[in-house]
C-alpha atoms as a PDB file:
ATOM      1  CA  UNK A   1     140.725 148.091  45.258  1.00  0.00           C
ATOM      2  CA  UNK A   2     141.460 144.578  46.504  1.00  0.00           C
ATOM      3  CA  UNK A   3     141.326 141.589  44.136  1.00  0.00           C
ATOM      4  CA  UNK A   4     137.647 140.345  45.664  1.00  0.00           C
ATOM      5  CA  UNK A   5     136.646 144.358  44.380  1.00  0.00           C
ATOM      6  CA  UNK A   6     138.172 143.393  40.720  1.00  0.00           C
ATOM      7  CA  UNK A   7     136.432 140.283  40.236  1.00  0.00           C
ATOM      8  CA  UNK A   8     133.088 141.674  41.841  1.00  0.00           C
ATOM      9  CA  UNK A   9     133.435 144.783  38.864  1.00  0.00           C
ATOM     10  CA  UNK A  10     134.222 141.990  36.333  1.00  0.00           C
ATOM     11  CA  UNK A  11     131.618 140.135  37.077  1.00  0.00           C
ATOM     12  CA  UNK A  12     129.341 143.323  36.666  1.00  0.00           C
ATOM     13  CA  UNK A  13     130.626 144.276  33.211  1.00  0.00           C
ATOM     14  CA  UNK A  14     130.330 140.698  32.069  1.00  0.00           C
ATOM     15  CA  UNK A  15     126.768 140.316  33.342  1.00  0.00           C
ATOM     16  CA  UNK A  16     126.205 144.090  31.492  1.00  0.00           C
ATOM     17  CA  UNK A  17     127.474 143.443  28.017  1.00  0.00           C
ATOM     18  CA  UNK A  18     125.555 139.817  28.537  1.00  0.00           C
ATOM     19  CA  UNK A  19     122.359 141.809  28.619  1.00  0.00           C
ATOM     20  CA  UNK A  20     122.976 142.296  24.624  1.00  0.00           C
ATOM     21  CA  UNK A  21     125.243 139.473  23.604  1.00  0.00           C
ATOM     22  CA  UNK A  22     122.680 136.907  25.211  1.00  0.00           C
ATOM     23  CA  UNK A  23     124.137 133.353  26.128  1.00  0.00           C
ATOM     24  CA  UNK A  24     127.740 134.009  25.209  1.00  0.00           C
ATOM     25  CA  UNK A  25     129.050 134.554  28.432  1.00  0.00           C
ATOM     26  CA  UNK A  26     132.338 132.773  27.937  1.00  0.00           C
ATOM     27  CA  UNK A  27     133.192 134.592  24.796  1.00  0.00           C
ATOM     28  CA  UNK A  28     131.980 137.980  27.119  1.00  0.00           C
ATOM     29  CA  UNK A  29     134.468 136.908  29.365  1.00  0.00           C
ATOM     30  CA  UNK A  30     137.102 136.132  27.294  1.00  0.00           C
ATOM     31  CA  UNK A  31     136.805 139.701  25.695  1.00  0.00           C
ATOM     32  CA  UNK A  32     137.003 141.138  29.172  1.00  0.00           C
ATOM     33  CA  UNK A  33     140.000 139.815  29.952  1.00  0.00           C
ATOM     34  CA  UNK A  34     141.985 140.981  26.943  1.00  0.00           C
ATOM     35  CA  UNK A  35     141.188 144.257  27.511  1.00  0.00           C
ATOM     36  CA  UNK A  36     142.010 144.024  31.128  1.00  0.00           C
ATOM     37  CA  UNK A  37     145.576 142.969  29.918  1.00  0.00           C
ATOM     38  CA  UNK A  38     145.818 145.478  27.823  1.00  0.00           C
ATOM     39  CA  UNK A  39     145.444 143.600  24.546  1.00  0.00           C
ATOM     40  CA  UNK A  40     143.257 143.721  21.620  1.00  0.00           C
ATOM     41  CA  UNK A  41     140.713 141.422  20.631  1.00  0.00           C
ATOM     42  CA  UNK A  42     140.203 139.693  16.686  1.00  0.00           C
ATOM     43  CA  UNK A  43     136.699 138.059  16.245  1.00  0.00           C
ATOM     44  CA  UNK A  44     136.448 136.155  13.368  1.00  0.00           C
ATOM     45  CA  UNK A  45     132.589 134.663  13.193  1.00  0.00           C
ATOM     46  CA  UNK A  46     129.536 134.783  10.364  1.00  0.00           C
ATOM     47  CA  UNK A  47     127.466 137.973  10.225  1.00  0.00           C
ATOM     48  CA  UNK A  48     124.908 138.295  12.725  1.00  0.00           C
ATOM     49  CA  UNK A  49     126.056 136.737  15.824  1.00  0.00           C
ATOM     50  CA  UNK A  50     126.600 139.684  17.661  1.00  0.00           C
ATOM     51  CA  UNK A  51     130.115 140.756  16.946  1.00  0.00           C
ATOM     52  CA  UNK A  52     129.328 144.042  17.039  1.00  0.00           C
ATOM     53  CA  UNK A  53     127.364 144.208  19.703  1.00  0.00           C
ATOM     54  CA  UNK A  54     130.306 142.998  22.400  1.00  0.00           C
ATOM     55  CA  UNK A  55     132.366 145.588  21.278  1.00  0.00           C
ATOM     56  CA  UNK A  56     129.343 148.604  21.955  1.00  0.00           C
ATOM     57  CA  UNK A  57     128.712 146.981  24.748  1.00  0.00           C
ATOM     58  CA  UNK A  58     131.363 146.532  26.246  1.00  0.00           C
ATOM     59  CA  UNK A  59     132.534 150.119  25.755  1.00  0.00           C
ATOM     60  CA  UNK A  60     129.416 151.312  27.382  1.00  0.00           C
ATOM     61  CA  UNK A  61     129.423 148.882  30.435  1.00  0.00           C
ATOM     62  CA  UNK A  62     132.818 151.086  30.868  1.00  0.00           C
ATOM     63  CA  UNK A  63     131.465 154.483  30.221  1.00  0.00           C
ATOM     64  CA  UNK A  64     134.340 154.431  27.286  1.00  0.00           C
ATOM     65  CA  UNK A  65     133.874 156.508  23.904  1.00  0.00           C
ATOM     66  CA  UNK A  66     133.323 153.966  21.313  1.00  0.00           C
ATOM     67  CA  UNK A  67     133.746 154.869  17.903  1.00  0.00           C
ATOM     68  CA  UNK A  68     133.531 152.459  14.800  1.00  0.00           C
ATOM     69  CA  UNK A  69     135.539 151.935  11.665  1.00  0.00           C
ATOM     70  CA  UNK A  70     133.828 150.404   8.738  1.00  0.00           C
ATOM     71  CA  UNK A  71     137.243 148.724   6.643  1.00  0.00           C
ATOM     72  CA  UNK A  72     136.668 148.573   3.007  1.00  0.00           C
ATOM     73  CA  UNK A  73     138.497 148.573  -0.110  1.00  0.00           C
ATOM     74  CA  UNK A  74     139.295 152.362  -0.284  1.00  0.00           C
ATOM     75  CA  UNK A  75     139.378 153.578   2.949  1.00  0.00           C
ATOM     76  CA  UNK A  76     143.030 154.997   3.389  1.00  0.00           C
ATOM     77  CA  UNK A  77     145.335 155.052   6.616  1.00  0.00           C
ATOM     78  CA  UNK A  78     144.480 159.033   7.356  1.00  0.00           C
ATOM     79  CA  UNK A  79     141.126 158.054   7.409  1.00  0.00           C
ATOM     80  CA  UNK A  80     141.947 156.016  10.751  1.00  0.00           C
ATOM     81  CA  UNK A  81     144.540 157.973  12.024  1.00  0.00           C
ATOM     82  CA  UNK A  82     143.952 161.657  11.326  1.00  0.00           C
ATOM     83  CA  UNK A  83     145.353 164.132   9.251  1.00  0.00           C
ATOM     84  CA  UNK A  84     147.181 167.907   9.168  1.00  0.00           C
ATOM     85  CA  UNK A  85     144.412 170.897   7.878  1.00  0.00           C
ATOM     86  CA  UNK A  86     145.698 173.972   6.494  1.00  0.00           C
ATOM     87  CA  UNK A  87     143.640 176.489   8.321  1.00  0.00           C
ATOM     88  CA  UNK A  88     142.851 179.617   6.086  1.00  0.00           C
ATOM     89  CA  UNK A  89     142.285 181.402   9.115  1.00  0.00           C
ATOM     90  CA  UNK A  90     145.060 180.959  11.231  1.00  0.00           C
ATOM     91  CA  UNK A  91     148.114 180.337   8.094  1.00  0.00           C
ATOM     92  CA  UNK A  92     149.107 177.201   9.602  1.00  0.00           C
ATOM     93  CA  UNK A  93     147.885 173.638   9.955  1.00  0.00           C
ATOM     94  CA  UNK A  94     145.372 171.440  12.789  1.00  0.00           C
ATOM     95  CA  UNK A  95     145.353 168.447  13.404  1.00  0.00           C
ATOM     96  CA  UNK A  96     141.998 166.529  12.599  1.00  0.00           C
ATOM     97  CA  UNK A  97     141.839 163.293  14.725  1.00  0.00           C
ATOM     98  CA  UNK A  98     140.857 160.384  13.205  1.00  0.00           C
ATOM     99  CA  UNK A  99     138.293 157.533  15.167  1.00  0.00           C
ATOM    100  CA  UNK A 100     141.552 155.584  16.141  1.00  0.00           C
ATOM    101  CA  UNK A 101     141.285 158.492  18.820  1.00  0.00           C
ATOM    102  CA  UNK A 102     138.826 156.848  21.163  1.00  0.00           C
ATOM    103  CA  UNK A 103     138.752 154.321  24.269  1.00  0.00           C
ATOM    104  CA  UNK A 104     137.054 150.950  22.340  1.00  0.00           C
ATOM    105  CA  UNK A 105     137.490 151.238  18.438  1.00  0.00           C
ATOM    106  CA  UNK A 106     135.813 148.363  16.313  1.00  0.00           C
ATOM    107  CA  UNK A 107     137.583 147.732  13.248  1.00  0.00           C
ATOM    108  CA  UNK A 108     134.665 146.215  11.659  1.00  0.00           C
ATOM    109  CA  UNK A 109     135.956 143.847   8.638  1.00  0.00           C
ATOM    110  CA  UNK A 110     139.107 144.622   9.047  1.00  0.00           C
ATOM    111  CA  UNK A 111     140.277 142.102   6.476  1.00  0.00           C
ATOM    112  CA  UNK A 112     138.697 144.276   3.425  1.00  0.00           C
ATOM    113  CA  UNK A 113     140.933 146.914   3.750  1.00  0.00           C
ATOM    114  CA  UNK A 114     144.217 147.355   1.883  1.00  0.00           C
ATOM    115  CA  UNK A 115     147.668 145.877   3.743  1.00  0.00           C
ATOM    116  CA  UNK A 116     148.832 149.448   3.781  1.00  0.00           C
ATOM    117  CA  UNK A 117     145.579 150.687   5.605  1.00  0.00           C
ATOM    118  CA  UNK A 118     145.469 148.042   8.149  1.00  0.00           C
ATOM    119  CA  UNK A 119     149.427 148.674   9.052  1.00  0.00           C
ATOM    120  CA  UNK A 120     147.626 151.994   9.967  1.00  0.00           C
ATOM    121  CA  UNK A 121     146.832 150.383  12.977  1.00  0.00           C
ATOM    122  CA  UNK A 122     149.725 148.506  13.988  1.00  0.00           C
ATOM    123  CA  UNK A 123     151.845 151.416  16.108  1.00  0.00           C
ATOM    124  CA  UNK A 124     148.468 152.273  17.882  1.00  0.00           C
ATOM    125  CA  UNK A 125     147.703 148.671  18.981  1.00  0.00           C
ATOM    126  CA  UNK A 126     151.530 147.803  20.077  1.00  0.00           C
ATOM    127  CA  UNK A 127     152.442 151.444  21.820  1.00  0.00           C
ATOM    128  CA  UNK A 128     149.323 153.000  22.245  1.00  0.00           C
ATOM    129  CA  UNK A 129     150.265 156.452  20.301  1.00  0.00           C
ATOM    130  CA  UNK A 130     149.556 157.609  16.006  1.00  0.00           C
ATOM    131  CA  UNK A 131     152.610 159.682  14.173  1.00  0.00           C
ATOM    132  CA  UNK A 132     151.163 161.719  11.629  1.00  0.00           C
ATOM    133  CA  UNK A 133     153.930 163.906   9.599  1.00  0.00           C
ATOM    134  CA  UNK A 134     156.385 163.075  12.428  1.00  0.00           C
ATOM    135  CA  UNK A 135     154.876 164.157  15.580  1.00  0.00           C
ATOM    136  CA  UNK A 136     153.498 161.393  18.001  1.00  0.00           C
ATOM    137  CA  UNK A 137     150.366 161.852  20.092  1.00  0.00           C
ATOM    138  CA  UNK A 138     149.326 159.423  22.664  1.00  0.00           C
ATOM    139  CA  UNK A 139     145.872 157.910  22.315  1.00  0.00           C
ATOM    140  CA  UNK A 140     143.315 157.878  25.541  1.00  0.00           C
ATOM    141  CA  UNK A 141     142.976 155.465  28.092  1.00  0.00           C
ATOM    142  CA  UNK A 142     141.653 152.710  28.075  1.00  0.00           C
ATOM    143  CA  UNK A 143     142.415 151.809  24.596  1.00  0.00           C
ATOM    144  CA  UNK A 144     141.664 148.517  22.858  1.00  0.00           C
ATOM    145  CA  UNK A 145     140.798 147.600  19.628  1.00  0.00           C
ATOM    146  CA  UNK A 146     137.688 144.864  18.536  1.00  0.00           C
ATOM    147  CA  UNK A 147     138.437 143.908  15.207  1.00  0.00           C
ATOM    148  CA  UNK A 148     135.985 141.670  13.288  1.00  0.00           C
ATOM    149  CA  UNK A 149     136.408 139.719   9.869  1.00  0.00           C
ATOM    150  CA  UNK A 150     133.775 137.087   8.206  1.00  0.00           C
ATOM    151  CA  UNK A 151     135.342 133.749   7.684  1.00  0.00           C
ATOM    152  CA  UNK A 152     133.106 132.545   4.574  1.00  0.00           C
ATOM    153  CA  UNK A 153     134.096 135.527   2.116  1.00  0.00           C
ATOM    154  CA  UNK A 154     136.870 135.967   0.978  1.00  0.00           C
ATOM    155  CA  UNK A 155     136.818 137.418  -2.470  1.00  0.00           C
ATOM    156  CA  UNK A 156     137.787 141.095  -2.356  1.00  0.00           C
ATOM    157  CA  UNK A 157     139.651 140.578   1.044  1.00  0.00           C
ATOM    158  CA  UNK A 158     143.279 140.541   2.218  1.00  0.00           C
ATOM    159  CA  UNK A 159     144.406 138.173   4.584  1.00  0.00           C
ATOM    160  CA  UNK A 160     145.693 140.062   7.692  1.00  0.00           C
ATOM    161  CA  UNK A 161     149.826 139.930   7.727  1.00  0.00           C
ATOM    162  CA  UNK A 162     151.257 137.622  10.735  1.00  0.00           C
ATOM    163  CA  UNK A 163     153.012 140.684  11.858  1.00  0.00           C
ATOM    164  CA  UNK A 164     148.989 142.175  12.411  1.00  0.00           C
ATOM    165  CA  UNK A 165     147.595 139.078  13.673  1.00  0.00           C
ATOM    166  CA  UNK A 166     150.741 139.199  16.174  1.00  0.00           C
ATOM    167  CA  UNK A 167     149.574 142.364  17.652  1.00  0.00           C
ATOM    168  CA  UNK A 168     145.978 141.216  18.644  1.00  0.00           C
ATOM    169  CA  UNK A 169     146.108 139.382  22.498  1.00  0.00           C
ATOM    170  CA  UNK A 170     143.049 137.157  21.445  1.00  0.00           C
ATOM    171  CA  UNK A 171     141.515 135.969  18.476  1.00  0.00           C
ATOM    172  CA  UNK A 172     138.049 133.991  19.259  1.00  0.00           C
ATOM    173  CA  UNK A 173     134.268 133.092  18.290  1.00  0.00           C
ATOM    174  CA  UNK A 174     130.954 134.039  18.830  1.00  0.00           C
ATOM    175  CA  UNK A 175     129.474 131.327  17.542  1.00  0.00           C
ATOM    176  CA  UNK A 176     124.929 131.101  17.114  1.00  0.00           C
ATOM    177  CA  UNK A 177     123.225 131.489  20.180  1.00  0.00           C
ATOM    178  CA  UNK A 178     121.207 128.683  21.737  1.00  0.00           C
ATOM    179  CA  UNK A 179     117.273 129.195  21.493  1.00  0.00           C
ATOM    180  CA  UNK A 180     116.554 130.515  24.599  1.00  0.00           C
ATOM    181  CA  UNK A 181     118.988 133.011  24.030  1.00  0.00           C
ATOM    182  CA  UNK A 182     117.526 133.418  20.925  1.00  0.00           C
ATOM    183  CA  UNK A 183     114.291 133.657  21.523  1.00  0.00           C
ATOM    184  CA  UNK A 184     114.901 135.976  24.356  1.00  0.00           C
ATOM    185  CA  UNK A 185     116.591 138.200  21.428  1.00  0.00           C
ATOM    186  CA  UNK A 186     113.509 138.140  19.505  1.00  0.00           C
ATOM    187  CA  UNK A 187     111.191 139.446  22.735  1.00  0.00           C
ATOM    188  CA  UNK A 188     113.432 142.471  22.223  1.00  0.00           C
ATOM    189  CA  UNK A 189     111.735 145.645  20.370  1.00  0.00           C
ATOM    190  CA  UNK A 190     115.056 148.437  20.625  1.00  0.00           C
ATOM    191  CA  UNK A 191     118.670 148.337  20.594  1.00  0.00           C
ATOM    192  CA  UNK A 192     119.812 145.885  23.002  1.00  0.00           C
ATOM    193  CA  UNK A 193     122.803 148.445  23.648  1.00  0.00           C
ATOM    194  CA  UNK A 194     120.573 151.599  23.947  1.00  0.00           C
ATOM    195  CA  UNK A 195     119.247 149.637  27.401  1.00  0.00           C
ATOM    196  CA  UNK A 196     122.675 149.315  28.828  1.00  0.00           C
ATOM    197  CA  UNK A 197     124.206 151.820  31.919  1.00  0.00           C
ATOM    198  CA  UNK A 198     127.587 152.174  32.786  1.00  0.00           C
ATOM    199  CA  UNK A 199     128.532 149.394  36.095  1.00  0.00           C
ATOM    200  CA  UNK A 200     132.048 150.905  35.636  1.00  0.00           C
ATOM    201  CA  UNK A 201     133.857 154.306  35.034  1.00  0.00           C
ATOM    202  CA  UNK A 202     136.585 154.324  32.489  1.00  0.00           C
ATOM    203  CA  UNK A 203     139.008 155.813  34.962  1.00  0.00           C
ATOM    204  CA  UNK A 204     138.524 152.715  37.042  1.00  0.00           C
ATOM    205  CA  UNK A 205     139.195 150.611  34.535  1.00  0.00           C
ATOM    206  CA  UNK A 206     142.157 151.975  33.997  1.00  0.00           C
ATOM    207  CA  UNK A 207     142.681 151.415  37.595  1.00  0.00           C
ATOM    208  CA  UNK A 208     141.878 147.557  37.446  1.00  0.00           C
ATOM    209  CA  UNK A 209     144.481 147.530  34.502  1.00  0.00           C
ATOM    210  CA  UNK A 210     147.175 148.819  36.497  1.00  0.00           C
ATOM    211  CA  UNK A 211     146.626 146.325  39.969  1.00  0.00           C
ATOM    212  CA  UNK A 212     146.674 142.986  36.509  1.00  0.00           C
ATOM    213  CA  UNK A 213     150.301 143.955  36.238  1.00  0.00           C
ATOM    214  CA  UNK A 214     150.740 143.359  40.513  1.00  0.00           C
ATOM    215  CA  UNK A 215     149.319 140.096  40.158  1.00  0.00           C
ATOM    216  CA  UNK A 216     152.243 137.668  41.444  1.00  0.00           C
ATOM    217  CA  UNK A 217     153.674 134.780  38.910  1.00  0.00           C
ATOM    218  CA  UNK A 218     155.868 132.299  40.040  1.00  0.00           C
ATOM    219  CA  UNK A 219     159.301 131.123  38.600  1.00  0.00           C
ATOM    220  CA  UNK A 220     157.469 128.060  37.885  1.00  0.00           C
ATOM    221  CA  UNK A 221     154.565 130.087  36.174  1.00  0.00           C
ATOM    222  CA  UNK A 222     156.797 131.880  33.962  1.00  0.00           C
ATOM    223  CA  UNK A 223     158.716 128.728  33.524  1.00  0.00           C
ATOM    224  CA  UNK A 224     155.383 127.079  31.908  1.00  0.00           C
ATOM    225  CA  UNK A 225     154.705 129.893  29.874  1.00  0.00           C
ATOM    226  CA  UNK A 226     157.798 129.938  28.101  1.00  0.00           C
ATOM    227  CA  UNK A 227     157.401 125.949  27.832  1.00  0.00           C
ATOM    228  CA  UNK A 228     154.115 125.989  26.578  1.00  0.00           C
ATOM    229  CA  UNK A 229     155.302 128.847  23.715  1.00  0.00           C
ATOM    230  CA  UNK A 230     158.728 127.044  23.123  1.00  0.00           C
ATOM    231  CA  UNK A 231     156.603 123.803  22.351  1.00  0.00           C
ATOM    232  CA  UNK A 232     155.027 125.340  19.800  1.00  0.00           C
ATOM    233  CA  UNK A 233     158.217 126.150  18.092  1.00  0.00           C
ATOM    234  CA  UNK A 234     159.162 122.410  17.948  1.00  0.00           C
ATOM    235  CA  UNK A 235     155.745 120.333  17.063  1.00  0.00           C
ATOM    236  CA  UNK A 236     155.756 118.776  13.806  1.00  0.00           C
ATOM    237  CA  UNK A 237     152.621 119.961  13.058  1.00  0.00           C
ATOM    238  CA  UNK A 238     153.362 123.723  13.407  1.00  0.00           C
ATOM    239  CA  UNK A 239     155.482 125.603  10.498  1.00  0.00           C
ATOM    240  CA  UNK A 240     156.138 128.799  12.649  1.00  0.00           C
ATOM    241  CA  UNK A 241     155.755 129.060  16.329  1.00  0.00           C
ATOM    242  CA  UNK A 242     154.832 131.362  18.645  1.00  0.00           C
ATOM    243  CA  UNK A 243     156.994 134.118  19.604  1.00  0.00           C
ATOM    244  CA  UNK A 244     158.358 136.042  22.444  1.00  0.00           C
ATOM    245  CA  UNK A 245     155.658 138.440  21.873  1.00  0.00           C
ATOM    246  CA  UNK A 246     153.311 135.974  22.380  1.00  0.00           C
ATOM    247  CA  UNK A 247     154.892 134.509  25.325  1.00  0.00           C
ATOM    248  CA  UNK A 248     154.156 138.289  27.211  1.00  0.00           C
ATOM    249  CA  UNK A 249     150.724 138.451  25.801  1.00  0.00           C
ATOM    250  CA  UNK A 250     150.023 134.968  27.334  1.00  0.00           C
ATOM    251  CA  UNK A 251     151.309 135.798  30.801  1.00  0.00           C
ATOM    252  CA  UNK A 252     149.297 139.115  30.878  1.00  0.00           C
ATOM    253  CA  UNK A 253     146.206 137.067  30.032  1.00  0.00           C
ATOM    254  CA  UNK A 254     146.657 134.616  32.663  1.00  0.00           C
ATOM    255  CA  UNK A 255     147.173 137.487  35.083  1.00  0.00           C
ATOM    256  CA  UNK A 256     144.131 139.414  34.238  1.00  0.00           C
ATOM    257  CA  UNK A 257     142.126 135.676  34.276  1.00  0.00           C
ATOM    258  CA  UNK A 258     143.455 135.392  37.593  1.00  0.00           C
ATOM    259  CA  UNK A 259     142.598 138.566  38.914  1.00  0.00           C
ATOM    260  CA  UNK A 260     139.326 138.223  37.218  1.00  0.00           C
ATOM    261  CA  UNK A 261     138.670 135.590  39.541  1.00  0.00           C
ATOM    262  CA  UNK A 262     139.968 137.353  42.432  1.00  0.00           C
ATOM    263  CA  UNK A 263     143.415 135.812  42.925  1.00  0.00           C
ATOM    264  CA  UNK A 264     146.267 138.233  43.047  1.00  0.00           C
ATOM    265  CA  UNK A 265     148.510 135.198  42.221  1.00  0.00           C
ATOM    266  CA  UNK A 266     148.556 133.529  38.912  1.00  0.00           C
ATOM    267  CA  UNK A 267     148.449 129.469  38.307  1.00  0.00           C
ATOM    268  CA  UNK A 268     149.201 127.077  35.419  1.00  0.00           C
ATOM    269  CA  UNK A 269     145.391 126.632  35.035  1.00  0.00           C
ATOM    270  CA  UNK A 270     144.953 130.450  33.833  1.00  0.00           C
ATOM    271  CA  UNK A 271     147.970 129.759  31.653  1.00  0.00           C
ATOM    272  CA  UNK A 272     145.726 126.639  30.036  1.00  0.00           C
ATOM    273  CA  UNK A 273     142.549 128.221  29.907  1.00  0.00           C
ATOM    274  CA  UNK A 274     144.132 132.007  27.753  1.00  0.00           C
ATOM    275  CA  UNK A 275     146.309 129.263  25.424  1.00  0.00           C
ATOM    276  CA  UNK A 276     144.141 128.383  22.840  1.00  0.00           C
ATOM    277  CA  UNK A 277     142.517 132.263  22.354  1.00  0.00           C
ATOM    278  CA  UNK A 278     146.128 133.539  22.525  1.00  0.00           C
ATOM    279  CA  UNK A 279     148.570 131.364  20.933  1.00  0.00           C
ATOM    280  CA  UNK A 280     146.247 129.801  18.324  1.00  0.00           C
ATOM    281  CA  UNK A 281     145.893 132.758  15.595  1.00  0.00           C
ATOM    282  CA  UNK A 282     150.164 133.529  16.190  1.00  0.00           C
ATOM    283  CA  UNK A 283     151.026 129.587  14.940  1.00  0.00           C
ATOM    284  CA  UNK A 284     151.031 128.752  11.009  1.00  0.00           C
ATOM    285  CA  UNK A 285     150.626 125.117  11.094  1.00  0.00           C
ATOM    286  CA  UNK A 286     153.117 123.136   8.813  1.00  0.00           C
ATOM    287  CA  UNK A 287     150.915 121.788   4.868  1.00  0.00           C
ATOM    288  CA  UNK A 288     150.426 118.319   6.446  1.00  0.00           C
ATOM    289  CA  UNK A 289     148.358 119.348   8.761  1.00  0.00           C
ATOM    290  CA  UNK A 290     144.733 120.206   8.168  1.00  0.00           C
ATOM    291  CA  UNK A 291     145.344 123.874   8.069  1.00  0.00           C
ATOM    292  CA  UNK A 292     141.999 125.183   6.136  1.00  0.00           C
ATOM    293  CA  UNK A 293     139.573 123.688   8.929  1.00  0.00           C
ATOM    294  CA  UNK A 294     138.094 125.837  11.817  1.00  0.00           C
ATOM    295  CA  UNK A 295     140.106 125.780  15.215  1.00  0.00           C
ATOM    296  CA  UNK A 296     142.969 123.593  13.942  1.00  0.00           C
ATOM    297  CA  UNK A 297     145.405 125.763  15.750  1.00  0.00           C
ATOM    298  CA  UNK A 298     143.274 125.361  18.076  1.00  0.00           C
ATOM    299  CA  UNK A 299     143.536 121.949  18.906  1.00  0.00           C
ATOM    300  CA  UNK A 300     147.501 122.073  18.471  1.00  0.00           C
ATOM    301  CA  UNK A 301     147.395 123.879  21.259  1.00  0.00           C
ATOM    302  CA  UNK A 302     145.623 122.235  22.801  1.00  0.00           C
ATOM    303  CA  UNK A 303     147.768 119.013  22.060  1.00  0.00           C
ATOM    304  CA  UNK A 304     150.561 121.249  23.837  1.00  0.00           C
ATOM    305  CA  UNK A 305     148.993 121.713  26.621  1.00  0.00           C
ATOM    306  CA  UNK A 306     148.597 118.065  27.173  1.00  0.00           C
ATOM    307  CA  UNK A 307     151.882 117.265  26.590  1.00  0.00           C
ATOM    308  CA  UNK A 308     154.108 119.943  28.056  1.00  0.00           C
ATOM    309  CA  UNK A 309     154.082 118.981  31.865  1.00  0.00           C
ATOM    310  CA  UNK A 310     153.123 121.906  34.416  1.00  0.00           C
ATOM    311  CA  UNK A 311     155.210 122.668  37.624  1.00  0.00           C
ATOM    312  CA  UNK A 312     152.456 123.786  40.520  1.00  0.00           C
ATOM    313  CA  UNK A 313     153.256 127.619  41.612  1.00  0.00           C
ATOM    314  CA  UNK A 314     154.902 128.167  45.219  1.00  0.00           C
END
């Protein structure tokens, strides 16, 4: 597969999971591309706006088993990860797999869960593998996690620990649809998702995966990454920076934007464009800043960007 291939099969699965998720092509896209870098995606929008219908969608434009996890107050970490049986029958104990085991899981309101049950997920989104009782077993591939959370309530929630938020690639919004894509929506009579075919095998997308990690980056790329994520360690408007976790998620996401777009070299402009989605939700701004307000990490950013100069790739 060359790199015109990949962005010809992106371009399918993004037109695909469009069918559904009407008139959000950017967000689509965005989604996409996290998963192609092998990183997990947080959306944090109001009910309704089709949060839940990227991540089915998505998982069946791949052919990918989707399974969902509804997080509430007592839902416990085996009931994510699995658990040891005793089996009368055989005098010893099975393992019963939890719905962490599948290729696209949606952690639906993940922020009404208990700290303890969302760490549940943390060693499956960072190595891709559950211990239960001390053995390890790998989860399948593809594997990405589409977390959702409402950001109007908030009583009876817990806020998601920075370590958490540091393990998802991309944290973006929906946001309403315009009214064509609305009304479109409305001329609807079934399950937008029940409509959708595969465009893509899972086993390919593994594929497309593995040729992200060839795609070329400059000393002057990598340079501008770790500028960009230092920055954010100095601005006065920023109480904790970004980290050198975040600096690796950021490069992977301008690799798979590049090869998305059928480059198998990566520029500062893919670097600009995955910023704001990756770097936003890993910064705590400082308590003079407007903290509370929608997108303000955001827009420091995005202030970053602005200022920190870029160095063209050779």
């Amino acid at each position: 597969m060359d790199y015109n291939g990949f962005s010809q099969r992106v371009g399918r699965i993004v037109d695909n999971v469009e069918r559904a998720v009407s008139g959000k092509r950017e967000g689509v896209f965005m989604a996409v591309v996290a998963m192609l870098a092998g990183g997990h995606v947080l959306i944090e929008d109001v009910p309704g706006v089709g949060k839940t219908l990227l991540a089915k969608s998505l998982a069946r434009s791949i052919r990918a088993e989707f399974r969902r996890i509804q997080f509430t107050p007592d839902l416990l970490p085996a009931d994510v990860t699995g658990l040891n049986v005793y089996n009368q029958g055989d005098g010893d104990f099975e393992f019963w797999a939890g719905p962490i085991f599948a290729n696209v899981v949606l952690a639906d309101e993940i922020n009404r869960a208990s700290p303890k049950t969302q760490s549940a997920l943390l060693e499956a989104m960072e190595e891709g593998s559950v211990t239960v009782d001390g053995v390890t077993r790998q989860l399948p591939q593809p594997f990405g996690v589409v977390a959702t959370q409402n950001p109007v309530e908030h009583e009876g929630t817990y806020p998601l620990p920075h370590a958490e938020l540091d393990r998802f690639m991309v944290k973006m919004r929906i946001g309403y649809p315009d009214e064509d894509a609305e009304t479109e929506m409305l001329r609807l009579s079934r399950d937008p998702v029940a409509d959708l075919s595969p465009v893509v095998e899972a086993e390919e997308f593994v594929e497309m995966r593995r040729l992200v990690e060839e795609v070329y980056a400059s000393e002057a790329v990598l340079r501008y990454v770790v500028s960009v994520t230092s920055a954010t360690r100095e601005h006065r408007g920023i109480n904790l920076g970004a980290s050198p976790r975040a600096s690796r998620m950021l490069l992977s996401a301008a690799r798979a934007r590049a090869a998305a777009n059928g480059r198998s070299y990566c520029a500062p402009d893919d670097v600009k464009a995955m910023a704001p989605g990756v770097l936003g939700h890993r910064i705590i701004p400082s308590a003079g800043t407007d903290e509370g307000s929608s997108g303000a990490a955001e827009e420091i950013v995005r202030d970053i960007l602005s200022s920190v100069p870029v160095t063209e790739a050779v």
